[in-house]
Each structure stands twice: as structure tokens, then as C-alpha cells.
Protein backbone atom coordinates (compact mmCIF):
# COMPACT_ATOMS: atom_id res chain seq x y z
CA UNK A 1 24.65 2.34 22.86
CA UNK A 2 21.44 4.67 23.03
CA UNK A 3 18.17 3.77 21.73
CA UNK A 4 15.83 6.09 20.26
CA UNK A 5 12.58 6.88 22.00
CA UNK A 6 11.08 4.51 19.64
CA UNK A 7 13.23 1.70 19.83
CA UNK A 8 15.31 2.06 16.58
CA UNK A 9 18.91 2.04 16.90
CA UNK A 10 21.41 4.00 14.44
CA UNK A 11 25.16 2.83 14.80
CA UNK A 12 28.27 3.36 12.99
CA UNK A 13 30.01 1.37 10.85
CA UNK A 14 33.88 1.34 9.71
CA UNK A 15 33.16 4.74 8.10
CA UNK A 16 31.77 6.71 10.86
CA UNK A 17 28.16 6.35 8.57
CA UNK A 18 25.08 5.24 9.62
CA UNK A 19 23.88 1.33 8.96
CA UNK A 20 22.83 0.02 6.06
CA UNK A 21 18.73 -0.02 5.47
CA UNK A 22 19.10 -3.81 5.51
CA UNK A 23 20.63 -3.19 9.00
CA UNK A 24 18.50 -1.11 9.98
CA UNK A 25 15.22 -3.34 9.83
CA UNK A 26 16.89 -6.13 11.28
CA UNK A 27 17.54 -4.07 14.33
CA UNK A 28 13.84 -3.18 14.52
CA UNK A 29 13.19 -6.76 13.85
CA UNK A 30 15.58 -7.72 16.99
CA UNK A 31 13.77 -4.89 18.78
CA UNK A 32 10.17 -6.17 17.81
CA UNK A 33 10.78 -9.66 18.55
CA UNK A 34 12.21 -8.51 22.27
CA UNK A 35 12.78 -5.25 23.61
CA UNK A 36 15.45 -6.48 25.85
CA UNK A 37 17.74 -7.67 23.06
CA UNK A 38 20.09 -4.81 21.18
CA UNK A 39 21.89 -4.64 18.11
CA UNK A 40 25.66 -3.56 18.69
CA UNK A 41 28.05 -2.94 15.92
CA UNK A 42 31.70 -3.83 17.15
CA UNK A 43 34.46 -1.53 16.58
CA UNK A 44 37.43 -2.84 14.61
CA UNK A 45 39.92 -2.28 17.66
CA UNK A 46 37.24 -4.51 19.96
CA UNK A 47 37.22 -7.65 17.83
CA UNK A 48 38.30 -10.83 18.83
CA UNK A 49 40.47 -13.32 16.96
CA UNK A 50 37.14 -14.38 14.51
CA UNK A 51 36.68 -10.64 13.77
CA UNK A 52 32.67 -10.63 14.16
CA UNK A 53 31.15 -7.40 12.70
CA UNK A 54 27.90 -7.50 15.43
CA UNK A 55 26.61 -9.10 18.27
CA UNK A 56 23.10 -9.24 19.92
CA UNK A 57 22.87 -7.81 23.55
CA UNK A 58 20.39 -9.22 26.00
CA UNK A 59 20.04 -5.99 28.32
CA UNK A 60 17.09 -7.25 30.55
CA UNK A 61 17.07 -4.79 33.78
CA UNK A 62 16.75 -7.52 35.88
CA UNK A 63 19.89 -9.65 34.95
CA UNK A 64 23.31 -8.36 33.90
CA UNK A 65 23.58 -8.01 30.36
CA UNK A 66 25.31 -10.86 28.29
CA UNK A 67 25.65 -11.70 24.33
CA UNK A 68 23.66 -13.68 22.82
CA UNK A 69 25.11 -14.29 19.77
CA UNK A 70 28.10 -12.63 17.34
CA UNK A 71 27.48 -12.99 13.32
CA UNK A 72 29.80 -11.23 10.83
CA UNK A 73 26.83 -9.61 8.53
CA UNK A 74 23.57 -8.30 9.51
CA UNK A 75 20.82 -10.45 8.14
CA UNK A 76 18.42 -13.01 7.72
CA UNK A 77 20.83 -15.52 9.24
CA UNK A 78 21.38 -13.13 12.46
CA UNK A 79 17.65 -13.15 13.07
CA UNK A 80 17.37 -16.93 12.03
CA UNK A 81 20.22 -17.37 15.10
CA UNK A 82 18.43 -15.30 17.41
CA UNK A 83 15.43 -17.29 16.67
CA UNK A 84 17.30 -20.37 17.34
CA UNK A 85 18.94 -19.52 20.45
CA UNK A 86 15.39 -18.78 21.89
CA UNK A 87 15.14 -21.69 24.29
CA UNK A 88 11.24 -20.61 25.48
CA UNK A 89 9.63 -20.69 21.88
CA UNK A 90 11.91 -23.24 19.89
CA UNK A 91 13.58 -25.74 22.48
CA UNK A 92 16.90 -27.37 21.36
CA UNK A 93 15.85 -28.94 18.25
CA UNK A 94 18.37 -28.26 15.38
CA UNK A 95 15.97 -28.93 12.12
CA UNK A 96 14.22 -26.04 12.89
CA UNK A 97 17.13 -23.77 11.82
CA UNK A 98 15.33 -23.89 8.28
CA UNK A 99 12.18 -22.90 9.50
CA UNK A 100 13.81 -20.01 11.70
CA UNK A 101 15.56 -19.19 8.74
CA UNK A 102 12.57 -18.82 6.24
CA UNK A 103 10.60 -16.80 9.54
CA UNK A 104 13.63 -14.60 8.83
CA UNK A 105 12.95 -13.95 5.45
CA UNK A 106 9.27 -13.45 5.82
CA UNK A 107 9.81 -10.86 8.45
CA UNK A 108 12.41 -8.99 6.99
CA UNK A 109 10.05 -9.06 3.36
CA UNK A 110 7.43 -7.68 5.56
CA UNK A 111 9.35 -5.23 7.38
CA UNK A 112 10.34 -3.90 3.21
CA UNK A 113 6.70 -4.15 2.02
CA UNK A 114 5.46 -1.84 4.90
CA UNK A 115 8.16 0.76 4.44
CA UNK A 116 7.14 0.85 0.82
CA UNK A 117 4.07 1.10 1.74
CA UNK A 118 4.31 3.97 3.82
CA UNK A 119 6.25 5.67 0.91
CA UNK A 120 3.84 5.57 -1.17
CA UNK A 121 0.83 6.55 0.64
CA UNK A 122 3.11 9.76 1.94
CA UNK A 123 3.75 10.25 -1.93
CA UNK A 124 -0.31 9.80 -2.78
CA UNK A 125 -0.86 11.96 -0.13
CA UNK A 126 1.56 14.88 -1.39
CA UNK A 127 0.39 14.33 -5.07
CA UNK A 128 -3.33 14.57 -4.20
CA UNK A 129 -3.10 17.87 -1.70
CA UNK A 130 -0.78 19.21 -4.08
CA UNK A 131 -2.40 22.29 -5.95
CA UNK A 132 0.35 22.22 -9.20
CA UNK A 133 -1.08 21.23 -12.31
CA UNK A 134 2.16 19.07 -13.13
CA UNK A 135 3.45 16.96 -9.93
CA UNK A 136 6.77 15.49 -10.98
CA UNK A 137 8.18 12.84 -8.63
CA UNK A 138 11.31 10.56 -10.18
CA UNK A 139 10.94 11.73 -13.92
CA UNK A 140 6.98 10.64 -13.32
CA UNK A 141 4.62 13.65 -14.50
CA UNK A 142 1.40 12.88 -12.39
CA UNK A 143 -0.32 16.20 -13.68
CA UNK A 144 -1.01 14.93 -16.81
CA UNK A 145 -3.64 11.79 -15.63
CA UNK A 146 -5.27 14.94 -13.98
């Protein structure tokens, strides 16, 4: 599986497409949170007898790679896992599942918020260097608060 030169990883699914948005911050979530561990989707004809959908890679250079975890969707409960398999930051303790899980949801919220974010400053920017009289983005007329 090859990453991009920033870290972002674009796999198949069952359709040949490319992942899911959802999918696609939770890999950059998994990436953020350690640059060792990688997102693989598994192909239908590699599945074992509980048919998981993706696993979590820990590719440190210094140790052979091994999987850290399966799950059978790509969400808030596959970071909440990774989270709770992380021995160095959360020890053993299984009550702080909920509080892994609810980290999840914050991060993946954030991760959402940003990219909006970004989207609309890029739109600001176009609509404000923009020398039409009338800028018309998703049935919105902007020219006319001009």
C-alpha cells in the first residue's frame, strides 16, 4: 500500500472506487495519531472466516510489521480501538473504552469542521478576487450583496 507524500492514503473498495470521505479522515486520523500505523482495506478474496473489511498496520522500520487491529467499518469505533490498544498512553484499563470512544468523535468532528473550513475560505477567497458582477456558487447569487 503506498502513501502519499503527505501521509494520506487512497484505497479501493469492492468497486475499484476510492474510500469514502468518512474513510478518508479516519485514515489521516490513524496517520496523525502515529505515522507508523496504516490503514489497509482487505480484498474480498483475503478475508478470513469473520470477513473484516480493514485492519490497522503497525509498519515501524525498526520492527516487522504486524496488525493491530481488524474492524468491519471504518469509524469512530476503529479509532476508539486503536486508542485502546495503545498500551503507552491508556494502560489496560477497560472503562476507558468510553472515553476513547468520545476522543473518537471529537477528532473525527474536528477533522469535518476544518475541511469545511478550508472550503469556505477557498470559496471567500474566489468570490472576493472574482471580478463578475454576479458570482453564483450552489444556486447562491453573491453579486447581488455587492
Amino acid at each position: 500500500m503506498k502513501l502519499l507524500d503527505d501521509g494520506r492514503i487512497y484505497l479501493p473498495n469492492e468497486n475499484g472506487n476510492f474510500v469514502s470521505e468518512n474513510q478518508r479522515r479516519v485514515a489521516e486520523i490513524i496517520h496523525d495519531y502515529d505515522p507508523n500505523l496504516q490503514l489497509q482495506w482487505i480484498p474480498p478474496g483475503d478475508r478470513g472466516p469473520q470477513e473484516f473489511t480493514f485492519r490497522v498496520v503497525d509498519t515501524n522500520p525498526n520492527n516487522p510489521n504486524y496488525v493491530v487491529c481488524f474492524a468491519h467499518e471504518c469509524d469512530e469505533r476503529l479509532l476508539a480501538q486503536i486508542f485502546q490498544s495503545d498500551q503507552r498512553r491508556n494502560g489496560n484499563d477497560v472503562l476507558t473504552y468510553l472515553d476513547n470512544h468520545n476522543a473518537a468523535v471529537e477528532l473525527i468532528n474536528a477533522k469535518k469542521s476544518e475541511e469545511q473550513r478550508m472550503m469556505d475560505h477557498e470559496l471567500t477567497y474566489s468570490i472576493l478576487r472574482s471580478t463578475k458582477i454576479h458570482y453564483r456558487h450552489n444556486g447562491i447569487d453573491f453579486g447581488s450583496r455587492r
